[in-house]
PDB file of N, CA and C in Angstrom:
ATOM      1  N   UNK A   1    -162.716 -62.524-123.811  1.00  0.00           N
ATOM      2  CA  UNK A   1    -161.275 -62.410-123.796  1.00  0.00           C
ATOM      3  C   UNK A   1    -160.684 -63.753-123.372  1.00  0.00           C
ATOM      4  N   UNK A   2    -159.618 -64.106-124.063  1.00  0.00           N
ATOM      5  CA  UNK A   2    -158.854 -65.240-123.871  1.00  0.00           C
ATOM      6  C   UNK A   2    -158.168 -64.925-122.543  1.00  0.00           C
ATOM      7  N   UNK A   3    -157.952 -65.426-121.637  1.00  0.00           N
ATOM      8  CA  UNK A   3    -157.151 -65.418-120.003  1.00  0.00           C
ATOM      9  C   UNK A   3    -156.081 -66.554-120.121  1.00  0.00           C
ATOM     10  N   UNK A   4    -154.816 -66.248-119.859  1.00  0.00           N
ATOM     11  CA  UNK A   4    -153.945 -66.841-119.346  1.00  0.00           C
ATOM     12  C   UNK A   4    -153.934 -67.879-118.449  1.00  0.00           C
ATOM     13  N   UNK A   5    -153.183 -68.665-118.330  1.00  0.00           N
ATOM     14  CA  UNK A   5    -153.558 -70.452-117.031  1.00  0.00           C
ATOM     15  C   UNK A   5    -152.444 -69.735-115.822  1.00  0.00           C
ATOM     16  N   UNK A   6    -152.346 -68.810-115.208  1.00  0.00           N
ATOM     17  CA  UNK A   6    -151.111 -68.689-114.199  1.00  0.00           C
ATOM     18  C   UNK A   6    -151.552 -69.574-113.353  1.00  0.00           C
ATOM     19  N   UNK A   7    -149.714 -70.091-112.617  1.00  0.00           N
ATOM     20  CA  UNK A   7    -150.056 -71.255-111.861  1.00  0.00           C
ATOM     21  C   UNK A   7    -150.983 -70.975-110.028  1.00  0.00           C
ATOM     22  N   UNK A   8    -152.028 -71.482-110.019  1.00  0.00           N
ATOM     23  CA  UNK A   8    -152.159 -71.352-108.153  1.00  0.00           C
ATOM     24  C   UNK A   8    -153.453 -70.563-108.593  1.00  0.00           C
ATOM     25  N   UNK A   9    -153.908 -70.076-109.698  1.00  0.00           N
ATOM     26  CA  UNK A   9    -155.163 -68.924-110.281  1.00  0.00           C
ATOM     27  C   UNK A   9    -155.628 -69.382-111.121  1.00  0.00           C
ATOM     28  N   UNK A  10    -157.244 -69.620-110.749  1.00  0.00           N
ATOM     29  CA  UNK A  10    -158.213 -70.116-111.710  1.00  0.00           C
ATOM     30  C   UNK A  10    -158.843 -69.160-112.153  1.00  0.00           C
ATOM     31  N   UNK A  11    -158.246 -68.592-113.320  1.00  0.00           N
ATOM     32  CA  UNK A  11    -159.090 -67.442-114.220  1.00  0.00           C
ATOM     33  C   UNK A  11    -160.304 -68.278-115.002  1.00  0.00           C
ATOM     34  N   UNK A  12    -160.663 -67.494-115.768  1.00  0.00           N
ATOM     35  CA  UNK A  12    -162.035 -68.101-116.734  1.00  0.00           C
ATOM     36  C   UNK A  12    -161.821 -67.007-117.703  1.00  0.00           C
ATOM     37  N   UNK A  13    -161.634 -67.417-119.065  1.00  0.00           N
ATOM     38  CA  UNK A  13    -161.754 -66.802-120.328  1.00  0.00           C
ATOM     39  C   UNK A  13    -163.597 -65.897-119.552  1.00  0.00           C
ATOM     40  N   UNK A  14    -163.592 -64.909-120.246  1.00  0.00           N
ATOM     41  CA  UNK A  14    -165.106 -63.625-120.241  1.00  0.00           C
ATOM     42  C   UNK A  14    -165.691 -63.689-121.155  1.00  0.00           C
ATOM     43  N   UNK A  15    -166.678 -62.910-121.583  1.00  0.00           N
ATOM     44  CA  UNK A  15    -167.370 -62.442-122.473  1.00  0.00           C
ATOM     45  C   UNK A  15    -167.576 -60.838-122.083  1.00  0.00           C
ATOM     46  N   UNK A  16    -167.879 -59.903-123.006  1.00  0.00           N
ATOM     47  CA  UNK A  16    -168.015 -58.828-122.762  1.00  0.00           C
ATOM     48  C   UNK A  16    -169.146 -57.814-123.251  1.00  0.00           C
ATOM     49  N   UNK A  17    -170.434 -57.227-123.003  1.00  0.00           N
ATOM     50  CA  UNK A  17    -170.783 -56.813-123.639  1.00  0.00           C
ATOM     51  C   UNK A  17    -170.943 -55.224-123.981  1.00  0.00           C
ATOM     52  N   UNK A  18    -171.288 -54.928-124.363  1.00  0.00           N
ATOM     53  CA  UNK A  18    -171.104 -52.894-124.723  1.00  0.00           C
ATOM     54  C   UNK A  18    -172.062 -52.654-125.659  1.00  0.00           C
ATOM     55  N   UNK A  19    -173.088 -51.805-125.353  1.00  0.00           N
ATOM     56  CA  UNK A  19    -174.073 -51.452-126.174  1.00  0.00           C
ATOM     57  C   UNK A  19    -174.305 -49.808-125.668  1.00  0.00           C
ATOM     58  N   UNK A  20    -174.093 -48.702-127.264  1.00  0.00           N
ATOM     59  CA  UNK A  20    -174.282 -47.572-126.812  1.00  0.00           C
ATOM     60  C   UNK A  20    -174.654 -47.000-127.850  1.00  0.00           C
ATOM     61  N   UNK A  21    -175.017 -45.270-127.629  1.00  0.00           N
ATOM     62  CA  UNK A  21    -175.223 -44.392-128.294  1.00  0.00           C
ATOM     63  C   UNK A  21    -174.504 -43.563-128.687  1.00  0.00           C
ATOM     64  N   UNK A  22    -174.326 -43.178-129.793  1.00  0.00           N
ATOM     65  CA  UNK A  22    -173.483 -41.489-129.960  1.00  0.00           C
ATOM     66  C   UNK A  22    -174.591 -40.629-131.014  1.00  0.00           C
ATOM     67  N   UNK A  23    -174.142 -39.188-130.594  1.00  0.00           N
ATOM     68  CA  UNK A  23    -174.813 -37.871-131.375  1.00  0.00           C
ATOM     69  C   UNK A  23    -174.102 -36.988-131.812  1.00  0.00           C
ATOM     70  N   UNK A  24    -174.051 -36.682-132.836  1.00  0.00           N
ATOM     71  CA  UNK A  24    -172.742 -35.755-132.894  1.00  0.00           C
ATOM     72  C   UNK A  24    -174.120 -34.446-132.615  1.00  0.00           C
ATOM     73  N   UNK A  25    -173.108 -33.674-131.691  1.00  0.00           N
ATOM     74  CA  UNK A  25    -173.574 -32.292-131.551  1.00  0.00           C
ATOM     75  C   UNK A  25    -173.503 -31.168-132.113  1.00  0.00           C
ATOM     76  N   UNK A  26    -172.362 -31.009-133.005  1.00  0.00           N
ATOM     77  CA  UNK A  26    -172.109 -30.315-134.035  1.00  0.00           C
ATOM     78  C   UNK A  26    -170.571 -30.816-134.455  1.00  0.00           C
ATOM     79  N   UNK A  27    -170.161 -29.920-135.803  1.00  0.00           N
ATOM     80  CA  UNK A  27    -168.905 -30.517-136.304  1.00  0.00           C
ATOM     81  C   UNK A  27    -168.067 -31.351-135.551  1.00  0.00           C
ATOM     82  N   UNK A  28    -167.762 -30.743-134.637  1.00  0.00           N
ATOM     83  CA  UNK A  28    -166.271 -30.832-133.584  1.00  0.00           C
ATOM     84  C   UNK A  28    -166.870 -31.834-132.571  1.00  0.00           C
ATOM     85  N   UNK A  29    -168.090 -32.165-132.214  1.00  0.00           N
ATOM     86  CA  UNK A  29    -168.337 -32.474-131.016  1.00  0.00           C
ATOM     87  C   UNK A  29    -169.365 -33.439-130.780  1.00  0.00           C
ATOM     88  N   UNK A  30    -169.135 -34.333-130.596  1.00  0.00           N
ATOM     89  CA  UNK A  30    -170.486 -35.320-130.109  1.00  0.00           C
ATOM     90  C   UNK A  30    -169.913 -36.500-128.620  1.00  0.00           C
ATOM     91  N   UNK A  31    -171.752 -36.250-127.951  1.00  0.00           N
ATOM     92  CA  UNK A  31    -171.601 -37.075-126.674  1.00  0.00           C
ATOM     93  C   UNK A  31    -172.224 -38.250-126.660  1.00  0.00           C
ATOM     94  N   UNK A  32    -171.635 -39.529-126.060  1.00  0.00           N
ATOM     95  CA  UNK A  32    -172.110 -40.928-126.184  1.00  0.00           C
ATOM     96  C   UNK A  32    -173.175 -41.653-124.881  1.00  0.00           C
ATOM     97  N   UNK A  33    -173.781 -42.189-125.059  1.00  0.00           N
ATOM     98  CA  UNK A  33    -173.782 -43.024-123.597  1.00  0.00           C
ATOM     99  C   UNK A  33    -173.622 -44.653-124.177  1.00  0.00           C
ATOM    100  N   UNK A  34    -173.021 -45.488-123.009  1.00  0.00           N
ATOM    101  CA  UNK A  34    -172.900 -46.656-123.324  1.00  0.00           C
ATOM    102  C   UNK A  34    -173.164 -47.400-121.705  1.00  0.00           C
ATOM    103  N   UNK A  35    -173.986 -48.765-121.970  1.00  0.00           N
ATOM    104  CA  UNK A  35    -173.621 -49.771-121.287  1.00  0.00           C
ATOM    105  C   UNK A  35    -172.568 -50.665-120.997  1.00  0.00           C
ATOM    106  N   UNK A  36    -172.216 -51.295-120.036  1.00  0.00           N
ATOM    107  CA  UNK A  36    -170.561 -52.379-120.488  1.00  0.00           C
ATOM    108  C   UNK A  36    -171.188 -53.020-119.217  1.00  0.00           C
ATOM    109  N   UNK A  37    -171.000 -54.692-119.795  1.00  0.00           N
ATOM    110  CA  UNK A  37    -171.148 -55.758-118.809  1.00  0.00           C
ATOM    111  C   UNK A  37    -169.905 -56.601-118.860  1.00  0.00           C
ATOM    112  N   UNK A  38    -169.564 -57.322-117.821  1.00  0.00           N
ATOM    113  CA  UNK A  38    -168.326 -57.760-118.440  1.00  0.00           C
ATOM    114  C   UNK A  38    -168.485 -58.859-117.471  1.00  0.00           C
ATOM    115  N   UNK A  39    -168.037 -60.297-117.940  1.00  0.00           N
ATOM    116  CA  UNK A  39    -167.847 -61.159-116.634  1.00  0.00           C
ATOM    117  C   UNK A  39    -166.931 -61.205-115.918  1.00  0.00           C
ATOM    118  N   UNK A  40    -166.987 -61.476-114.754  1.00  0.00           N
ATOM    119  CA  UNK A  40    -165.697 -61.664-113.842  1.00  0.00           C
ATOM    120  C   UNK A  40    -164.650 -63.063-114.192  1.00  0.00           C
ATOM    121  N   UNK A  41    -163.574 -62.362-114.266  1.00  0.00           N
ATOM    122  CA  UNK A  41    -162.600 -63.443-114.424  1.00  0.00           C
ATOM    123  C   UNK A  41    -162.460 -64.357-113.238  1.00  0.00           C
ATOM    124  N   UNK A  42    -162.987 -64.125-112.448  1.00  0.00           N
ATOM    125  CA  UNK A  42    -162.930 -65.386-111.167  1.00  0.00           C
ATOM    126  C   UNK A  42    -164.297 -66.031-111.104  1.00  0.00           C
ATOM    127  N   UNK A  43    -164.464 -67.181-111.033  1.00  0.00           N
ATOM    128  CA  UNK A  43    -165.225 -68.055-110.918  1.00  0.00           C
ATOM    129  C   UNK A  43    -166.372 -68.010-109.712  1.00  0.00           C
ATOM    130  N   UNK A  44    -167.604 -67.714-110.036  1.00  0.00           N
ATOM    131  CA  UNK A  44    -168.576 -67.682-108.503  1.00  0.00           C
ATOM    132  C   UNK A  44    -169.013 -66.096-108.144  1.00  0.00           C
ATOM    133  N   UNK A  45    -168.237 -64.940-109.154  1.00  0.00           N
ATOM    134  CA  UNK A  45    -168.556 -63.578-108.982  1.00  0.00           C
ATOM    135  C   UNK A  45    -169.170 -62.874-109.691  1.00  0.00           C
ATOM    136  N   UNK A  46    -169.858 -61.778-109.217  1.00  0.00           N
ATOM    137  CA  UNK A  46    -170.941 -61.293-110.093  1.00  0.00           C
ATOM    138  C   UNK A  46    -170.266 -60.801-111.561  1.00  0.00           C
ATOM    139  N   UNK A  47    -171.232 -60.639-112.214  1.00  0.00           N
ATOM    140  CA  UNK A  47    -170.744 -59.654-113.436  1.00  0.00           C
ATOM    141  C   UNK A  47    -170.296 -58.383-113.130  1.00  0.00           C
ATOM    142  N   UNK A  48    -169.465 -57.537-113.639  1.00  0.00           N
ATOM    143  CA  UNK A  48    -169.777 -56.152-113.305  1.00  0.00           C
ATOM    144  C   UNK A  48    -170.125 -55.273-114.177  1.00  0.00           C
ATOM    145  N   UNK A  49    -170.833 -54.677-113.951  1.00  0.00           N
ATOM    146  CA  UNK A  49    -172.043 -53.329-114.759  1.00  0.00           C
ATOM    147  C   UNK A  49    -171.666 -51.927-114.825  1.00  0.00           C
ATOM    148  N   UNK A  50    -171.303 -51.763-115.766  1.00  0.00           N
ATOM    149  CA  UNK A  50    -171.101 -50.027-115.812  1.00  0.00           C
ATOM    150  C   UNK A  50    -172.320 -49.083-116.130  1.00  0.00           C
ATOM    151  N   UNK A  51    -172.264 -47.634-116.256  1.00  0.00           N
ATOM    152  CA  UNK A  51    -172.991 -46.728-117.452  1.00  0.00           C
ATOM    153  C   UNK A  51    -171.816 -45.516-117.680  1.00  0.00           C
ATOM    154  N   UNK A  52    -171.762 -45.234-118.845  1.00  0.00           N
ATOM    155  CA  UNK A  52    -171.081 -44.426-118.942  1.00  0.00           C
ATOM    156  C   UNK A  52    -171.592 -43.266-119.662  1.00  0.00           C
ATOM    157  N   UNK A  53    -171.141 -42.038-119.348  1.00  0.00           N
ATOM    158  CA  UNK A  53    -171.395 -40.513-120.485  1.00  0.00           C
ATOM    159  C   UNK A  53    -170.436 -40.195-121.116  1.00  0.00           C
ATOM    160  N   UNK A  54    -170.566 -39.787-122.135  1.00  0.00           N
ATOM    161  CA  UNK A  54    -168.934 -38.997-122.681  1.00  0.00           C
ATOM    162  C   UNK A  54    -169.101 -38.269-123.341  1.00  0.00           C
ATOM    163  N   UNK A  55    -168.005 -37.553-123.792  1.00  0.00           N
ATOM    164  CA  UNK A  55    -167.718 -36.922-124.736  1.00  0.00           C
ATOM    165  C   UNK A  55    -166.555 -36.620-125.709  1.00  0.00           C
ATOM    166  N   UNK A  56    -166.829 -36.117-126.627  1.00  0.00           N
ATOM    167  CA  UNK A  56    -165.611 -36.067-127.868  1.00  0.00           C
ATOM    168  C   UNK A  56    -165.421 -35.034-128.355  1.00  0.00           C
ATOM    169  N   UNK A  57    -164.304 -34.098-128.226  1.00  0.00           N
ATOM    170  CA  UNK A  57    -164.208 -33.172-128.754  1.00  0.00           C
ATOM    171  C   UNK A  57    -162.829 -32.962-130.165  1.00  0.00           C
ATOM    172  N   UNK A  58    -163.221 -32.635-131.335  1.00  0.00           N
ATOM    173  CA  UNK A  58    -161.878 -32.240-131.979  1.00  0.00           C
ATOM    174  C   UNK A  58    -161.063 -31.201-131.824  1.00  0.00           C
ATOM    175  N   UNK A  59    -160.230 -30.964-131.703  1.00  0.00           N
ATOM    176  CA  UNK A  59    -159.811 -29.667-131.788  1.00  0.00           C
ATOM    177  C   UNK A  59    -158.574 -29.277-133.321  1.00  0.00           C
ATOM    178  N   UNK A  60    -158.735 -29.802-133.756  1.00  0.00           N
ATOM    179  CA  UNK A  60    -157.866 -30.159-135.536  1.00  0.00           C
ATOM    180  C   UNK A  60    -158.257 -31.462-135.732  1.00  0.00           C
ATOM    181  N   UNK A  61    -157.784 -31.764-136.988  1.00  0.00           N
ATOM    182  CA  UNK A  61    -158.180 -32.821-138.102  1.00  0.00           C
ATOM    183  C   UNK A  61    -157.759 -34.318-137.378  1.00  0.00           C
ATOM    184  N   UNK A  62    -156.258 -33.968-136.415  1.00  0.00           N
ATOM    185  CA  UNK A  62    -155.549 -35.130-135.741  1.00  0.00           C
ATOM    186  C   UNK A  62    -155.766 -34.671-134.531  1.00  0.00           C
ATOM    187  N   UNK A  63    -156.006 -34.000-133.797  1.00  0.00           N
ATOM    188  CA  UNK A  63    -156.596 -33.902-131.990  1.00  0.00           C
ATOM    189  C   UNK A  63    -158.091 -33.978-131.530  1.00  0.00           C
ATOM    190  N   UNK A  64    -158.035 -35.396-131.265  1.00  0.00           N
ATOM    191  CA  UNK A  64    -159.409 -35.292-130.205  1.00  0.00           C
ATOM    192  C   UNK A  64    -159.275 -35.411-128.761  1.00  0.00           C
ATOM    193  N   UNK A  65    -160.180 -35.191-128.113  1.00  0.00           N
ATOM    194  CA  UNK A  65    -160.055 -34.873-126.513  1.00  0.00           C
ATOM    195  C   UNK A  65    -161.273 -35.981-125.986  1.00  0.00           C
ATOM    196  N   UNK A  66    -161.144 -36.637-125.654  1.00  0.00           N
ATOM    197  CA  UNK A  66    -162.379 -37.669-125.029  1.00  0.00           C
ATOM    198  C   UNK A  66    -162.519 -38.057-123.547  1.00  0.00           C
ATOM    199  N   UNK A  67    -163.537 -37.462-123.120  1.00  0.00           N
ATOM    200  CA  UNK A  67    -163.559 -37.738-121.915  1.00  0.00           C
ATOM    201  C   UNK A  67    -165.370 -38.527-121.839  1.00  0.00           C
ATOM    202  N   UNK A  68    -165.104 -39.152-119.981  1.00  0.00           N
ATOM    203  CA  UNK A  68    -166.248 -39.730-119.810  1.00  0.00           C
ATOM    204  C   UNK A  68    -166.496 -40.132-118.156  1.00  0.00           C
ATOM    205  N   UNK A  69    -167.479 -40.055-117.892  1.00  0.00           N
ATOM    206  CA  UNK A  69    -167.791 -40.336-116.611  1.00  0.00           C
ATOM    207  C   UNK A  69    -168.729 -41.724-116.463  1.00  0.00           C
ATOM    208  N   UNK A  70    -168.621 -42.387-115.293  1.00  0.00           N
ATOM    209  CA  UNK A  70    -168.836 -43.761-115.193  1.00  0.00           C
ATOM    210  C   UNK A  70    -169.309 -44.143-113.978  1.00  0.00           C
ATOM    211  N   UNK A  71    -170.411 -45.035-113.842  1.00  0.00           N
ATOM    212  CA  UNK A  71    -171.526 -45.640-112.721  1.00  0.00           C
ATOM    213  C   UNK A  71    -171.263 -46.404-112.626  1.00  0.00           C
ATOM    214  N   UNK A  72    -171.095 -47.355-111.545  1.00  0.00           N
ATOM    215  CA  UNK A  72    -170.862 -48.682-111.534  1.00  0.00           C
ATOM    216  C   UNK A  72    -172.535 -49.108-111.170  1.00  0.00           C
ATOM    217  N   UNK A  73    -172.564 -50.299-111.767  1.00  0.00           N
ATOM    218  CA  UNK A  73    -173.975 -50.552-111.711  1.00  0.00           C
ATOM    219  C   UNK A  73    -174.549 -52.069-111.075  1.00  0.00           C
ATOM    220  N   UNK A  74    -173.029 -52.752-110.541  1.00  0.00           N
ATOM    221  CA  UNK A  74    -173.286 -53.614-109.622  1.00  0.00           C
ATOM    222  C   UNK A  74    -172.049 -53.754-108.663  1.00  0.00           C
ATOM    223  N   UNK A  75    -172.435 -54.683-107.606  1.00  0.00           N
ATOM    224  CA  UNK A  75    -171.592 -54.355-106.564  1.00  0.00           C
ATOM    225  C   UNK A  75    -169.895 -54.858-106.442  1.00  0.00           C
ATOM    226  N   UNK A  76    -169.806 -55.618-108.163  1.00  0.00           N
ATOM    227  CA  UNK A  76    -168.292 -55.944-108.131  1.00  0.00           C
ATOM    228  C   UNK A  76    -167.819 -54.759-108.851  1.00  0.00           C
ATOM    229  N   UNK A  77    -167.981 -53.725-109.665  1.00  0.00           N
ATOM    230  CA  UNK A  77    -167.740 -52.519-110.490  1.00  0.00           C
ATOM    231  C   UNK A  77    -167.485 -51.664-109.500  1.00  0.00           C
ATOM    232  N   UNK A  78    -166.307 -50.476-110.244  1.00  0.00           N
ATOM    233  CA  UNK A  78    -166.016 -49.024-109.509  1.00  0.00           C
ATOM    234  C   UNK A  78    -167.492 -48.655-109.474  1.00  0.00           C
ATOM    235  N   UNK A  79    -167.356 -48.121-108.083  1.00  0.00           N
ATOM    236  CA  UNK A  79    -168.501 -46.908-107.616  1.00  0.00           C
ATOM    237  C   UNK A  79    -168.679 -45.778-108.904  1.00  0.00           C
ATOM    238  N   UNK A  80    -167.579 -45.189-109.292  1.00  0.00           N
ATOM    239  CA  UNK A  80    -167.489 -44.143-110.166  1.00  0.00           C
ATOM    240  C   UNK A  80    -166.564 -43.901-110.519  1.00  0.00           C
ATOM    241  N   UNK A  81    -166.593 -43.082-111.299  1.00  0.00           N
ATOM    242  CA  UNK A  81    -165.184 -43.182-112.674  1.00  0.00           C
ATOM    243  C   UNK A  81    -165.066 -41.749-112.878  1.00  0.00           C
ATOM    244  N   UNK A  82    -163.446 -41.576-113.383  1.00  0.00           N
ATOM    245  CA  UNK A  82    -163.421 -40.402-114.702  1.00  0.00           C
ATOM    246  C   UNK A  82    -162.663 -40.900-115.618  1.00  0.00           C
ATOM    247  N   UNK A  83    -162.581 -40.563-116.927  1.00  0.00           N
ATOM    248  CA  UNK A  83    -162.033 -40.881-117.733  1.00  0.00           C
ATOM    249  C   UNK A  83    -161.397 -39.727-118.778  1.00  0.00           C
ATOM    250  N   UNK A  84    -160.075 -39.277-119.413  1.00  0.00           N
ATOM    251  CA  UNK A  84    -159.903 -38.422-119.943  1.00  0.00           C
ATOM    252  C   UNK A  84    -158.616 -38.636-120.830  1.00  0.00           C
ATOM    253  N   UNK A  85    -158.704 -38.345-121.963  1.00  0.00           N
ATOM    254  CA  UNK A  85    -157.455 -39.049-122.848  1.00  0.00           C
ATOM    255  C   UNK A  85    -157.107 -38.075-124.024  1.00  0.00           C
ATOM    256  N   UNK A  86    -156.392 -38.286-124.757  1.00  0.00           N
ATOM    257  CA  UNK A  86    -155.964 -37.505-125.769  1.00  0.00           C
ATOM    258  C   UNK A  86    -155.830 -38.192-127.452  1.00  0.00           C
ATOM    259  N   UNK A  87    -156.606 -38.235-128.645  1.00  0.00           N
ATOM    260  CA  UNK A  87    -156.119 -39.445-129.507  1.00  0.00           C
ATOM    261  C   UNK A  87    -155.781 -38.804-131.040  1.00  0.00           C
ATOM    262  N   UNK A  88    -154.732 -38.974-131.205  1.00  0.00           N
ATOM    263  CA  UNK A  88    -153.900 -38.253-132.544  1.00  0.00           C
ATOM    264  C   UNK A  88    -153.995 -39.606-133.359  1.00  0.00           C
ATOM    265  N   UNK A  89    -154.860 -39.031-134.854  1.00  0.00           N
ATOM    266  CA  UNK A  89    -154.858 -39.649-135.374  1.00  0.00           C
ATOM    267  C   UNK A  89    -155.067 -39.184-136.939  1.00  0.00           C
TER     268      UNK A  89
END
């Protein structure tokens, strides 16, 4: 990701990575797992490490329901996560 120069803050452009799985479980429904590494935008700090689970549910042609739960997997990352959204499309 490109980062902004604000004045008095030495950001650093990132890199990001994400590597995962999905299954669909049947029509309506499939669960993912994914990795996410991401660098720290401050200079001198660890990366931070996720894992995540999820899931996807349809409920019509335009409603899905996606949710996911989340590990932090080093010591600059959330401890743990929820995640839950709605996507009309």
């Amino acid at each position: 990701m490109l980062r902004g120069d604000p004045p008095g803050i030495d950001l650093r452009n990132t890199l990001r990575l994400s590597v995962g799985l999905q299954k669909r479980l049947s029509g309506s429904t499939s669960a993912n797992l994914f990795y996410d590494r991401r660098q720290s935008v401050v200079p001198g700090r660890r990366d931070l490490a996720d894992l995540s689970l999820g899931c996807d549910h349809s409920f019509a042609r335009k409603l899905t329901l996606r949710t996911a739960a989340y590990l932090g997997l080093s010591d600059t990352a959330e401890d743990y996560g929820f995640l839950a959204g709605i996507s009309l499309h």
